[in-house]
N, C-alpha and C. Protein backbone atom coordinates (compact mmCIF):
# COMPACT_ATOMS: atom_id res chain seq x y z
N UNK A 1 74.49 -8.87 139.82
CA UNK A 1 73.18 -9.35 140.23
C UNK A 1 72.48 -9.98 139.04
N UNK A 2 72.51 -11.17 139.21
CA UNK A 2 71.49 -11.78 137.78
C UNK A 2 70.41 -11.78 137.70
N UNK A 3 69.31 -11.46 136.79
CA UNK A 3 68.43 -11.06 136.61
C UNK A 3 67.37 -12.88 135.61
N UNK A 4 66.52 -13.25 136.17
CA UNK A 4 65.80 -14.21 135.98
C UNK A 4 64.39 -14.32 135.39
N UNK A 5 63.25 -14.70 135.08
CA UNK A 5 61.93 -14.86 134.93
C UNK A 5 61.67 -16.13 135.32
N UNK A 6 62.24 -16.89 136.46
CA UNK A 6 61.72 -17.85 136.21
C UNK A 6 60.87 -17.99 137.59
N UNK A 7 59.95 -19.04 137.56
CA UNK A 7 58.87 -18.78 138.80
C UNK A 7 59.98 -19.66 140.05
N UNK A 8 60.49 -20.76 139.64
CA UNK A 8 61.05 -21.68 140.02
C UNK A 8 61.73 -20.96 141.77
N UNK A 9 62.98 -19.98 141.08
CA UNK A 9 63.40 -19.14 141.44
C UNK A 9 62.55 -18.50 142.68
N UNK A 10 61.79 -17.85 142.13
CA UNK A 10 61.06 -16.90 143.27
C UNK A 10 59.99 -17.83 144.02
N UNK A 11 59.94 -18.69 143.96
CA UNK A 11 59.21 -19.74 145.05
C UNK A 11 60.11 -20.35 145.98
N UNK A 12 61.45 -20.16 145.72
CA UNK A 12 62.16 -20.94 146.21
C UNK A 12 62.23 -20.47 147.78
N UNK A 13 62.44 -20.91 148.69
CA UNK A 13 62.60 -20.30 150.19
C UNK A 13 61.45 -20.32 150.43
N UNK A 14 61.04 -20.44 150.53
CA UNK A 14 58.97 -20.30 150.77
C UNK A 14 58.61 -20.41 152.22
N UNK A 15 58.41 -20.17 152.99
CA UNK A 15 58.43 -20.26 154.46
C UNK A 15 57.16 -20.89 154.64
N UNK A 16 56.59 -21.56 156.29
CA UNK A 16 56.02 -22.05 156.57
C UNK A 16 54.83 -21.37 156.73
N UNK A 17 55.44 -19.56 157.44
CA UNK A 17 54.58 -18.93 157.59
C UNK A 17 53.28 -19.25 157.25
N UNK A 18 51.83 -18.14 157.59
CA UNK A 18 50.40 -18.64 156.87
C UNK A 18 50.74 -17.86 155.57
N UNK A 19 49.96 -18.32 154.36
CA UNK A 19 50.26 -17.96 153.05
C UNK A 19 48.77 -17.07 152.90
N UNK A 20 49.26 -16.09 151.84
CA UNK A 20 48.18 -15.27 152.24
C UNK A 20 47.97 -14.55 150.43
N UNK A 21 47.33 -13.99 149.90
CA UNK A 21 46.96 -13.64 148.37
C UNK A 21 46.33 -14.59 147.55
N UNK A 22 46.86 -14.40 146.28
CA UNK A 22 47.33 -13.32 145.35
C UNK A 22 46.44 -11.65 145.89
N UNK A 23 46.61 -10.87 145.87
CA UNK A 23 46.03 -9.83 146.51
C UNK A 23 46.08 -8.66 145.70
N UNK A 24 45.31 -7.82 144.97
CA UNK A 24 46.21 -6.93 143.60
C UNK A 24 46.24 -5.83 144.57
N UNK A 25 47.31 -5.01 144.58
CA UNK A 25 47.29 -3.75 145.16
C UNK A 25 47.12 -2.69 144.03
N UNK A 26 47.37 -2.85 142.82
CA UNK A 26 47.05 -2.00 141.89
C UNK A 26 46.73 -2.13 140.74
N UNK A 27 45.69 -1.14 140.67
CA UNK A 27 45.24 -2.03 139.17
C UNK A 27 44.74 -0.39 138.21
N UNK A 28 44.62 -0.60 136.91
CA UNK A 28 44.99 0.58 135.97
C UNK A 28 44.56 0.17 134.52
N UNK A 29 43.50 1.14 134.22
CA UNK A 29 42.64 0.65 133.07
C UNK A 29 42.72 2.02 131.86
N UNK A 30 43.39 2.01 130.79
CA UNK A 30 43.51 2.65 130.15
C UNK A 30 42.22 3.81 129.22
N UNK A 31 42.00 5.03 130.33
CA UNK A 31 41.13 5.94 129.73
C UNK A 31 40.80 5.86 128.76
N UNK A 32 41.01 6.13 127.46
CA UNK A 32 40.92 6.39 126.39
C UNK A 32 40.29 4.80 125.68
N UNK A 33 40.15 3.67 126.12
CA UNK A 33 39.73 2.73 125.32
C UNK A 33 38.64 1.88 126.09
N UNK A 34 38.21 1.39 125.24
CA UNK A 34 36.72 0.50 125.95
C UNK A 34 37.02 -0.69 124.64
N UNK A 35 37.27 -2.02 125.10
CA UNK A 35 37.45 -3.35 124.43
C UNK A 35 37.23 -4.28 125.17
N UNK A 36 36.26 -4.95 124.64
CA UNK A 36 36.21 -6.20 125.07
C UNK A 36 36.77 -7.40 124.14
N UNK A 37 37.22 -8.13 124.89
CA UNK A 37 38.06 -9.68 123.94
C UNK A 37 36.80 -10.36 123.95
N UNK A 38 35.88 -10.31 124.30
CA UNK A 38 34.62 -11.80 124.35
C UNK A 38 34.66 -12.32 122.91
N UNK A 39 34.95 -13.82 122.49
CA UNK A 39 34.79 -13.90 121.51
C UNK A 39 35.73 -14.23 120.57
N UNK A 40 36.91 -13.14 121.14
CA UNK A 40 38.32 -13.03 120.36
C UNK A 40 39.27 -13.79 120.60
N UNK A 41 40.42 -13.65 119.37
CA UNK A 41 41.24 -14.56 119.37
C UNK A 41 42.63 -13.98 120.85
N UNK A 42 42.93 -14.44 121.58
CA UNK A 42 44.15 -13.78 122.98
C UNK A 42 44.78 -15.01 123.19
N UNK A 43 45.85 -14.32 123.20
CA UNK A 43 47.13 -15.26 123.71
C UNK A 43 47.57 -15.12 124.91
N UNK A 44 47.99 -16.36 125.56
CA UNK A 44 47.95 -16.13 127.24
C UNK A 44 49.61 -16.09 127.27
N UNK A 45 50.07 -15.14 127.60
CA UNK A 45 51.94 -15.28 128.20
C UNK A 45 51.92 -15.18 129.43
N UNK A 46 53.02 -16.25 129.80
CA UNK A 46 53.71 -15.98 131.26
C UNK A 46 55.00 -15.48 130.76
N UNK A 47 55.75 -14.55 131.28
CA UNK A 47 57.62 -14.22 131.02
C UNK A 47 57.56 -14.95 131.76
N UNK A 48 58.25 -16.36 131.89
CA UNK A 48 59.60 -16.79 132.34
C UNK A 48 60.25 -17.32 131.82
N UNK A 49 61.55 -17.60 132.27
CA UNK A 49 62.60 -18.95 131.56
C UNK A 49 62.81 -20.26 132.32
N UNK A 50 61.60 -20.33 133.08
CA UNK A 50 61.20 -21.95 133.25
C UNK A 50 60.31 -22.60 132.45
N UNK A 51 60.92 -23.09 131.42
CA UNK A 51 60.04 -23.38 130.44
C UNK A 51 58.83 -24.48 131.18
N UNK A 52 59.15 -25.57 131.92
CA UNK A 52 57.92 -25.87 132.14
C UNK A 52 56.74 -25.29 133.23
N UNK A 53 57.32 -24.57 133.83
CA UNK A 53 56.27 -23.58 134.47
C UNK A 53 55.73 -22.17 133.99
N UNK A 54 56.34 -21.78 132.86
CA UNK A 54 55.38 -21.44 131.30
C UNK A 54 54.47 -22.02 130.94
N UNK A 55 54.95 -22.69 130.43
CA UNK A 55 53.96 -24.11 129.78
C UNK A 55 52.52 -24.24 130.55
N UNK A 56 52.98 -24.92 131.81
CA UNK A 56 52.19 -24.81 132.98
C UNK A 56 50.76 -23.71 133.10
N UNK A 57 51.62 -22.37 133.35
CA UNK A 57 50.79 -21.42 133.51
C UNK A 57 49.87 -21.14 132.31
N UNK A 58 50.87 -20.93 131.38
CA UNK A 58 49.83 -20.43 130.53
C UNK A 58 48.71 -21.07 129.68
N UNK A 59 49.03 -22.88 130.12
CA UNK A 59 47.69 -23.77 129.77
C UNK A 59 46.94 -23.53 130.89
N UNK A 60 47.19 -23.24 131.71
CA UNK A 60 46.02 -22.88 132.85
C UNK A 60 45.24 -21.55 132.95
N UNK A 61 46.12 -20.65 132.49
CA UNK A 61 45.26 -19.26 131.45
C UNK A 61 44.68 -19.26 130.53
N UNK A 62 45.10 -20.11 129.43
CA UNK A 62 43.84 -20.48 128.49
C UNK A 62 42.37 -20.87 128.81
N UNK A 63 42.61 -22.09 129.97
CA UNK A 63 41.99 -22.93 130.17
C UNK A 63 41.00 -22.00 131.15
N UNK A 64 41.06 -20.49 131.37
CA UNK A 64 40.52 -19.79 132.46
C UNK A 64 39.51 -18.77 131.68
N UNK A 65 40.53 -18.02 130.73
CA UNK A 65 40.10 -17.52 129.21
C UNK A 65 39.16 -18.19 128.62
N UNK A 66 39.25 -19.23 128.23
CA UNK A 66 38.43 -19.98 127.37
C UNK A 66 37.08 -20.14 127.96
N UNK A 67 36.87 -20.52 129.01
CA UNK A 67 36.28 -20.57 129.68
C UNK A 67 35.14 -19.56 130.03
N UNK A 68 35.79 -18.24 130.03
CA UNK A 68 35.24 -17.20 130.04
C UNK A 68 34.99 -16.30 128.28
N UNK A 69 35.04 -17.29 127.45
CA UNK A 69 34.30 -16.83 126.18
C UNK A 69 35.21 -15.98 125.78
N UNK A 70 36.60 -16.41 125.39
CA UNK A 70 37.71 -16.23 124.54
C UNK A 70 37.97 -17.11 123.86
N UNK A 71 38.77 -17.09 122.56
CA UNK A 71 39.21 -17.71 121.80
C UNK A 71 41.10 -17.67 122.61
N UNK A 72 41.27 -19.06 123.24
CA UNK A 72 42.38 -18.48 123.76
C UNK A 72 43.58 -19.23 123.58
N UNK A 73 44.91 -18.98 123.31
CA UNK A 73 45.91 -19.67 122.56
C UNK A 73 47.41 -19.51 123.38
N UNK A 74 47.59 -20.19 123.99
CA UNK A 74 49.18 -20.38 124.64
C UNK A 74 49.99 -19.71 123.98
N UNK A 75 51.19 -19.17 124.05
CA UNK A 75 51.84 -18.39 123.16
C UNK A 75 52.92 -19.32 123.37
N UNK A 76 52.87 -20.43 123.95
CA UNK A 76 54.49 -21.45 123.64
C UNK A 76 54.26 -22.08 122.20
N UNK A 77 52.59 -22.27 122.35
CA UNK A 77 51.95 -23.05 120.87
C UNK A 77 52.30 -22.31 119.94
N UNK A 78 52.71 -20.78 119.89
CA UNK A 78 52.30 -20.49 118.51
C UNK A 78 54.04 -20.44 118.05
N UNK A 79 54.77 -20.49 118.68
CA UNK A 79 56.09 -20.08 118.06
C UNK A 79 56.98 -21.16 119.35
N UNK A 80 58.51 -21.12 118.36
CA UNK A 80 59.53 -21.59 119.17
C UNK A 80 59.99 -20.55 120.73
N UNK A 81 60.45 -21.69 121.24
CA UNK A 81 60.74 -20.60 122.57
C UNK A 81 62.08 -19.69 122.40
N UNK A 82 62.53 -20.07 121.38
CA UNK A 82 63.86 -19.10 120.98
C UNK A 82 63.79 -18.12 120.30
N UNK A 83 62.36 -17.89 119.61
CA UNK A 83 61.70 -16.76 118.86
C UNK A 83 61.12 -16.02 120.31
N UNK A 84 60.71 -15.89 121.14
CA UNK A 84 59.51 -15.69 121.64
C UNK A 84 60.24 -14.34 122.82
N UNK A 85 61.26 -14.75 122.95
CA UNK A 85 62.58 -14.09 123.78
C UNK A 85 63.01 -12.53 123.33
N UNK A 86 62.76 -12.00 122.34
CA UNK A 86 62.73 -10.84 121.59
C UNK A 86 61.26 -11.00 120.83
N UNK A 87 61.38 -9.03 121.02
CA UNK A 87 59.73 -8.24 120.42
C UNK A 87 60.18 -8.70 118.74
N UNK A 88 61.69 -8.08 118.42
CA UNK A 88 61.45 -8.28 117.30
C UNK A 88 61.35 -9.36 116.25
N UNK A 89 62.18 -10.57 116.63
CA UNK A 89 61.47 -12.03 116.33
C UNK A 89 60.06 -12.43 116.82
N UNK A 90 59.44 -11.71 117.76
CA UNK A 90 58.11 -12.92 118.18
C UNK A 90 57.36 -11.96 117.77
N UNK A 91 56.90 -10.43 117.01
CA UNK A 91 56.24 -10.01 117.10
C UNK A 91 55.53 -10.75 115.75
N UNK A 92 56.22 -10.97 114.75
CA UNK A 92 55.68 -11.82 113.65
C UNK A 92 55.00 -13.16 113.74
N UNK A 93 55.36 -13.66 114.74
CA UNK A 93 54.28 -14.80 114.92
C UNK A 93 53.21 -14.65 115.70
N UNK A 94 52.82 -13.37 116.43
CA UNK A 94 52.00 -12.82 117.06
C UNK A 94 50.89 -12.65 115.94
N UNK A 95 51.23 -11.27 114.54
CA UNK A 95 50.50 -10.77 113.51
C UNK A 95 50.43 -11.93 112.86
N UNK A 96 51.09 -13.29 112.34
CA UNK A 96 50.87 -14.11 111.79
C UNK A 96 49.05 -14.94 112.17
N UNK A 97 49.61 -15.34 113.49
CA UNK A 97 48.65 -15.81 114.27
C UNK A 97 47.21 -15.40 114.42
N UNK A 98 47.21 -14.03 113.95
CA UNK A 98 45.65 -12.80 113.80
C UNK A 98 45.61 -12.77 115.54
N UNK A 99 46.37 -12.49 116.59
CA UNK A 99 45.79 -12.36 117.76
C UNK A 99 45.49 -10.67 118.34
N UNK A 100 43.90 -11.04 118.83
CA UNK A 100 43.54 -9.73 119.02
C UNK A 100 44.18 -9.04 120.34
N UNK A 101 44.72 -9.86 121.20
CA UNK A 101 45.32 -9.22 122.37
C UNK A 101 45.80 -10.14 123.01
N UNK A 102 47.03 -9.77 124.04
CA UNK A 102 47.73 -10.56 125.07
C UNK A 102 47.95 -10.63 126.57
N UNK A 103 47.38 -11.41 127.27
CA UNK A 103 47.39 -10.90 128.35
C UNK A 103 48.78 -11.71 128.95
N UNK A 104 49.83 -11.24 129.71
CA UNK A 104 50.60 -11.43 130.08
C UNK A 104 50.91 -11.45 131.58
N UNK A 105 51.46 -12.22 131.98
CA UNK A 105 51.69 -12.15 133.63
C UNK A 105 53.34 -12.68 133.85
N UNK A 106 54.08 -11.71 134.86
CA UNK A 106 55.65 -11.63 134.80
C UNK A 106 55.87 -11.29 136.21
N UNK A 107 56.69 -12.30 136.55
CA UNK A 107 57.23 -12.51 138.14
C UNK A 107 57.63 -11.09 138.43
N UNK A 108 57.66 -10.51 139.03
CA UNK A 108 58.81 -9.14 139.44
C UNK A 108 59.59 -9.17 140.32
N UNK A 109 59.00 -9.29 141.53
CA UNK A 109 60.24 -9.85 142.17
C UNK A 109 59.62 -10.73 143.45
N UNK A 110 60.63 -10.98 144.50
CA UNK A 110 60.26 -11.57 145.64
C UNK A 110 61.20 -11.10 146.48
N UNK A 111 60.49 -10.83 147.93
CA UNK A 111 61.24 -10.35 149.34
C UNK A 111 60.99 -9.07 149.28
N UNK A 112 60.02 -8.27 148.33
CA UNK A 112 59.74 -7.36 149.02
C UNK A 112 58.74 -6.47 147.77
N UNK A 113 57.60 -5.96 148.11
CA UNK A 113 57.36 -4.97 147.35
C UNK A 113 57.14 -3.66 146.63
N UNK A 114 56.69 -3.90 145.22
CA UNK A 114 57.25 -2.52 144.66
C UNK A 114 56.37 -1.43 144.26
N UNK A 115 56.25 -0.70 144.75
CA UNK A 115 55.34 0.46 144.44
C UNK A 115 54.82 0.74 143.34
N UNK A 116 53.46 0.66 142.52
CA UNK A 116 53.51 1.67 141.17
C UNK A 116 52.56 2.60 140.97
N UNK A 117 52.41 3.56 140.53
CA UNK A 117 51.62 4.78 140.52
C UNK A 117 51.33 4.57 139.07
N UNK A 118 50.20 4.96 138.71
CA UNK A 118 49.10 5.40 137.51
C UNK A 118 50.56 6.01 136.46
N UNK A 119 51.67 6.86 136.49
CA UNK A 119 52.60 6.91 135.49
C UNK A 119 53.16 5.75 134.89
N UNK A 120 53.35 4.89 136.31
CA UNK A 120 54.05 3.64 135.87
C UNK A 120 53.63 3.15 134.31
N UNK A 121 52.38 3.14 133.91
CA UNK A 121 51.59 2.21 132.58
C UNK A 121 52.20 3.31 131.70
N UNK A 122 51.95 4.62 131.34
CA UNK A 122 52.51 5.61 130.41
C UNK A 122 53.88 5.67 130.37
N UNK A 123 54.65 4.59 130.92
CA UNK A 123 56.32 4.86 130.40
C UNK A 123 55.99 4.16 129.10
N UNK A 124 57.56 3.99 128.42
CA UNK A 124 57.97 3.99 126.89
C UNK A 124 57.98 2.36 127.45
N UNK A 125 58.38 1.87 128.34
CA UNK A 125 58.34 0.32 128.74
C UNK A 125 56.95 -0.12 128.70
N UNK A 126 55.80 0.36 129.10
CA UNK A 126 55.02 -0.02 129.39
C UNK A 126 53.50 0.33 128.31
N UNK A 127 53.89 1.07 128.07
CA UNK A 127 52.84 1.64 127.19
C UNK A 127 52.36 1.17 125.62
N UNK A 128 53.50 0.65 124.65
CA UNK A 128 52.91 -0.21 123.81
C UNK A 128 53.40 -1.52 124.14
N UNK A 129 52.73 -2.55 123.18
CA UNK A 129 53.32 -3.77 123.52
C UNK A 129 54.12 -4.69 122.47
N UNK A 130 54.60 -3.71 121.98
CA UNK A 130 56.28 -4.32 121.74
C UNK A 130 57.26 -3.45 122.58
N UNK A 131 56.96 -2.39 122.97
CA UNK A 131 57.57 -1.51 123.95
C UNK A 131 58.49 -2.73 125.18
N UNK A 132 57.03 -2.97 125.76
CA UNK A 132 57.12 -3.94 126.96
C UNK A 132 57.45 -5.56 126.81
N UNK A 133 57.33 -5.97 125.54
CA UNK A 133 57.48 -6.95 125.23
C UNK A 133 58.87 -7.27 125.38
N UNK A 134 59.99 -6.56 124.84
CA UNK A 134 61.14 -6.50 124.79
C UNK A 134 61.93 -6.39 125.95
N UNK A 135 61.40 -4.78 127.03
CA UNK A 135 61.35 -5.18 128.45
C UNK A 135 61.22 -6.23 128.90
N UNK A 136 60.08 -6.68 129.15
CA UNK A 136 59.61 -8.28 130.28
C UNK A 136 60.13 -9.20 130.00
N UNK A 137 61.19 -9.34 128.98
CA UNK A 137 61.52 -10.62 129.45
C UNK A 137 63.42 -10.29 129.55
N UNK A 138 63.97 -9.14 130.40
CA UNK A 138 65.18 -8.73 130.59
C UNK A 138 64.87 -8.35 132.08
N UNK A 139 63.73 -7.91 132.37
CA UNK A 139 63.79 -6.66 133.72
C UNK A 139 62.67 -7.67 134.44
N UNK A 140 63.17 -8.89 134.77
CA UNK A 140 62.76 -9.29 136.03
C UNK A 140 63.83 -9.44 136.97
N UNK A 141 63.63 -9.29 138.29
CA UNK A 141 64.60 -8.78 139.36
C UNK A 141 64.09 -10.15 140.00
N UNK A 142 65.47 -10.61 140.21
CA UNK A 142 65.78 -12.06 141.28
C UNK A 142 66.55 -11.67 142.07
N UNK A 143 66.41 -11.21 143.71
CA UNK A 143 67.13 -11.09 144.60
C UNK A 143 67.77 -12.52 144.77
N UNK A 144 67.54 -13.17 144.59
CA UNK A 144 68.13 -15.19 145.35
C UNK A 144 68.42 -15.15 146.60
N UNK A 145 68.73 -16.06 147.39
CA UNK A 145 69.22 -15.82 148.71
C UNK A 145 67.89 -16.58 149.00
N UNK A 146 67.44 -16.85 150.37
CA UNK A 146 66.06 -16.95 151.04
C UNK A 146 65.52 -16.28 152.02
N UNK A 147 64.50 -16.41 152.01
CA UNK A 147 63.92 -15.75 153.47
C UNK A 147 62.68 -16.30 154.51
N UNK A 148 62.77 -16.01 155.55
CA UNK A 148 61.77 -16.19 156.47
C UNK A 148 60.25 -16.56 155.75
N UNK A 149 60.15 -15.30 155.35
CA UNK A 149 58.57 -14.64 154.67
C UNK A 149 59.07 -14.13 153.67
N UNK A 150 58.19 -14.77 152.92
CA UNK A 150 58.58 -14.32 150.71
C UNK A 150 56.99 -14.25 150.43
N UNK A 151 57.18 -12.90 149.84
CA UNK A 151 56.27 -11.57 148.94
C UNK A 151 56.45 -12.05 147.50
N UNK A 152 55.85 -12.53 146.84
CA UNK A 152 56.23 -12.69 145.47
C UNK A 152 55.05 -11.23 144.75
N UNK A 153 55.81 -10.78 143.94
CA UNK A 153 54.86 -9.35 143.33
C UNK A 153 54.76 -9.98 142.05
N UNK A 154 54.03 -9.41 141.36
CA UNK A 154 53.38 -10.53 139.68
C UNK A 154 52.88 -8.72 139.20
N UNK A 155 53.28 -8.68 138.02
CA UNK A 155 52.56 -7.80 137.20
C UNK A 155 51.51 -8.67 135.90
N UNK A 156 50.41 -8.30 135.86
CA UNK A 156 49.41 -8.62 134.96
C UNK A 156 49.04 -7.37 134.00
N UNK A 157 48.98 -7.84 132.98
CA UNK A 157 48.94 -7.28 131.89
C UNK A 157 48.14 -7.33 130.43
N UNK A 158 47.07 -6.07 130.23
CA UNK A 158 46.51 -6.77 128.73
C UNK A 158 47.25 -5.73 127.83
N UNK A 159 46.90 -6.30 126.53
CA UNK A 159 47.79 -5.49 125.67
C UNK A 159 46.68 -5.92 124.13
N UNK A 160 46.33 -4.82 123.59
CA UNK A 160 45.74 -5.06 122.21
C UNK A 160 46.64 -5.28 121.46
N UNK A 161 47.00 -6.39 120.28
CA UNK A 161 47.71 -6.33 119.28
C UNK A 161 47.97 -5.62 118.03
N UNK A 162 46.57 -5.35 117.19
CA UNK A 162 46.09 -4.23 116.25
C UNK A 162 46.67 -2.91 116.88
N UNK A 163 46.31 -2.13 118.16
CA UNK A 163 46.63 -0.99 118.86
C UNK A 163 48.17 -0.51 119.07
N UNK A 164 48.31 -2.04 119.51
CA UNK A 164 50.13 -1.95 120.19
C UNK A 164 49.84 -1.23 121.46
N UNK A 165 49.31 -1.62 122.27
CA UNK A 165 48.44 -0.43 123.26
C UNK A 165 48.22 -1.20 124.33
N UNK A 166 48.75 -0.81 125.65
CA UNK A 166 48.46 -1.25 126.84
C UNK A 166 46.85 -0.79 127.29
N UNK A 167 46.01 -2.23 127.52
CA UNK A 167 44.90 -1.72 127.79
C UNK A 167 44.35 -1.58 129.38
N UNK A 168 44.99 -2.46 130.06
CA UNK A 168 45.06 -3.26 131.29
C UNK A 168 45.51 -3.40 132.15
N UNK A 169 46.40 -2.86 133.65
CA UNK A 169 47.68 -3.30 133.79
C UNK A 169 47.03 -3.77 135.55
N UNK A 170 47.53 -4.58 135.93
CA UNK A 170 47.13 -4.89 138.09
C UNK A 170 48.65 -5.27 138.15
N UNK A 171 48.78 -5.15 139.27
CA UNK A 171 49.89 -5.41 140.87
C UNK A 171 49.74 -6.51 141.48
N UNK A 172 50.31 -7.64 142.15
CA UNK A 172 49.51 -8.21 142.72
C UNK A 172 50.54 -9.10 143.74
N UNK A 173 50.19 -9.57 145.08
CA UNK A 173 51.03 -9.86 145.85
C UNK A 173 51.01 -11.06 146.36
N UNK A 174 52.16 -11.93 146.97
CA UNK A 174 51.14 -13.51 147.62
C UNK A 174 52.40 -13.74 148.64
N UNK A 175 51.54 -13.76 149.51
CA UNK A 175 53.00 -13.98 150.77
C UNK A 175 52.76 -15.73 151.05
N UNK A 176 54.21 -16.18 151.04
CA UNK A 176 54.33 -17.75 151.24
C UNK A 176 53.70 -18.85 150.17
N UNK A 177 53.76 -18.38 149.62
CA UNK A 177 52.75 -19.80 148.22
C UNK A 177 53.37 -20.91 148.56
N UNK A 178 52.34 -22.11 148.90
CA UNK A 178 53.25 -23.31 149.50
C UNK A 178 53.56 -24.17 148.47
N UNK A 179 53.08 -23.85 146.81
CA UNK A 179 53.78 -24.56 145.86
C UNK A 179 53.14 -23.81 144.98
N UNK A 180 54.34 -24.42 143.52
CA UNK A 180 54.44 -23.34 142.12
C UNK A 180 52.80 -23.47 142.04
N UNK A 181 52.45 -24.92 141.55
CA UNK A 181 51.08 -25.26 141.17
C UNK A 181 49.98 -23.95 141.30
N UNK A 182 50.09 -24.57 142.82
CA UNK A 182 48.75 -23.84 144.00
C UNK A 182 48.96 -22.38 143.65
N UNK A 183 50.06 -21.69 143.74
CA UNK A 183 50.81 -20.15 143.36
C UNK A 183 49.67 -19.62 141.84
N UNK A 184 50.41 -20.33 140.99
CA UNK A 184 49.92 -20.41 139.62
C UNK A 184 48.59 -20.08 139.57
N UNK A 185 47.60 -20.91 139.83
CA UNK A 185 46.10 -21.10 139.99
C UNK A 185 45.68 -20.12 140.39
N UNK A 186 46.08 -19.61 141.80
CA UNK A 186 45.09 -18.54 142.81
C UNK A 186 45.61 -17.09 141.91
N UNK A 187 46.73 -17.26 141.45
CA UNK A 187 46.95 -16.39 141.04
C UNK A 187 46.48 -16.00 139.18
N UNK A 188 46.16 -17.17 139.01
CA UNK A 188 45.29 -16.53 137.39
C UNK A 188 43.94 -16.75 138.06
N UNK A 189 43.54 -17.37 138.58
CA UNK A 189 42.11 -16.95 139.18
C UNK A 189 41.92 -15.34 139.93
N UNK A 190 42.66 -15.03 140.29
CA UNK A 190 42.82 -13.17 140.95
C UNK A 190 42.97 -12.67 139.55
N UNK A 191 43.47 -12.80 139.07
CA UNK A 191 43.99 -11.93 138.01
C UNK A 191 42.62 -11.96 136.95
N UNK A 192 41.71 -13.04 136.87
CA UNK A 192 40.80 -13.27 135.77
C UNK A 192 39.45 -12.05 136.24
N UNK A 193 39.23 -12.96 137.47
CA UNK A 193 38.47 -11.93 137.99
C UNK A 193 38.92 -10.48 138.50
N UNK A 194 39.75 -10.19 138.05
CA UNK A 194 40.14 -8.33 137.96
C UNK A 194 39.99 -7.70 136.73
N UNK A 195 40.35 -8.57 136.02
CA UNK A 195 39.83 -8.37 134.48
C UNK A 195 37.90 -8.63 133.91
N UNK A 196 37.76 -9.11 134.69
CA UNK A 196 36.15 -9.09 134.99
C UNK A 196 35.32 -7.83 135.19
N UNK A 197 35.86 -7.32 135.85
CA UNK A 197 35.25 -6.13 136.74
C UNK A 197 35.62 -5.00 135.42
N UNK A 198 36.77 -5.31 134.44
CA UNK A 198 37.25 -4.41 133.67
C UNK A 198 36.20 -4.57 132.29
N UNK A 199 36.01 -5.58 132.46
CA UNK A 199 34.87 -5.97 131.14
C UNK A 199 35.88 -6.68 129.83
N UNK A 200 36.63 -6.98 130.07
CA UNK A 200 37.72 -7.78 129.06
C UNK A 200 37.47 -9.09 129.18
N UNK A 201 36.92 -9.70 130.18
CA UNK A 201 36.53 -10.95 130.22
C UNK A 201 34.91 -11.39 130.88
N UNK A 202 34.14 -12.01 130.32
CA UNK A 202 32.92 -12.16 131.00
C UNK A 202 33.05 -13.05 132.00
C-alpha cells in the first residue's frame, strides 16, 4: 500500500455529489499553555509531495496569517524541498529562520474517516514538533482507487518552535471538493477561524 501527501491524489475521484465542509470534528488546545503568535514570526506548512499544491497552499496561508497580524513565511521559501522532507535536516532552517511557531496542515486520508480522542495530541508522534515533523511527512494514508463520495480528513496543527510543543491540534472533514483550488481556500479559511476562537490568531 503506498503511502502519499499529496493533495492531487486525494482529490482525485471527486464525485458530483453536493460538496459539503471543511467541517472540524475535533479540535484540542493544549492545557498547560496560553500563546499568542500576534505579531510573530510563523511559518505556514502544508505536508505534501505535490510540490505545486504546497506552494499553492501555503501562499494562501500566509496570505490568511498575515492578514490576521502575523509575521508569516511559507516554509518552501525558507529552505530546499529536499531539506524540508526530514525533522533532522529542516529543523535547522526552521532555528535559523528565528520562527516562533508552525502551523501545519496534512492530508490524512480520503474515503473515510478517522477518529481522534484528546490522547491522540499526547502521543510521542504528536506531541513535540520534531516528534511529528518526522511523522507527517511518512504517515499519510492514500487508499487510491475512487469513489462515489470522497471524505477528505486534513489534520491542522500549531506547534511552538522555542517549546518543541504542540500547542493546537483540529480534525477536519470535506465531502466532494469540486477542485484542489476551492478545497484549499475553504479549508484554510475553517482552519483560521478555529484558531481564532483559540486566540493564536486575531
Amino acid at each position: 500500500m503506498r503511502r502519499s501527501a499529496a493533495f492531487a491524489v486525494l482529490l482525485a475521484g471527486a464525485a458530483t455529489a453536493a460538496a459539503s465542509g471543511p467541517a472540524f470534528t475535533t479540535t484540542w488546545k493544549a492545557p498547560d499553555v496560553d500563546v499568542s503568535f500576534a505579531g510573530r514570526k510563523v511559518a505556514a506548512l502544508v505536508i505534501s509531495a505535490d510540490q505545486h499544491l504546497r506552494v499553492s497552499a501555503e501562499e494562501q496561508l500566509v496570505r490568511e496569517l498575515t492578514g490576521r497580524g502575523l509575521q508569516s513565511v511559507a516554509t518552501y521559501r525558507m529552505a530546499p524541498q529536499e531539506e524540508l522532507t526530514s525533522a533532522e535536516r529542516a529543523r535547522p532552517w526552521f532555528e535559523r529562520a528565528s520562527v516562533d511557531g508552525i502551523v501545519a496542515l496534512r492530508p490524512v486520508s480520503r474515503e473515510k474517516e478517522i477518529i481522534y480522542s484528546p490522547s491522540t495530541w499526547t502521543t510521542t508522534n504528536y506531541s513535540t514538533l520534531w516528534g511529528y515533523y518526522g511523522y507527517g511527512w511518512t504517515g499519510v494514508y492514500d487508499p487510491g482507487g475512487t469513489r462515489e463520495d470522497t471524505t477528505i480528513v486534513v489534520e491542522t496543527l500549531v506547534y511552538s518552535v522555542p517549546l518543541d510543543k504542540l500547542l493546537w491540534a483540529g480534525v477536519s472533514t470535506t465531502t466532494n471538493p469540486k477542485s484542489a483550488p476551492e478545497f484549499i481556500k475553504r479549508l484554510i479559511d475553517a482552519a483560521v477561524k478555529e484558531m481564532r476562537k483559540s486566540k493564536f490568531v486575531t
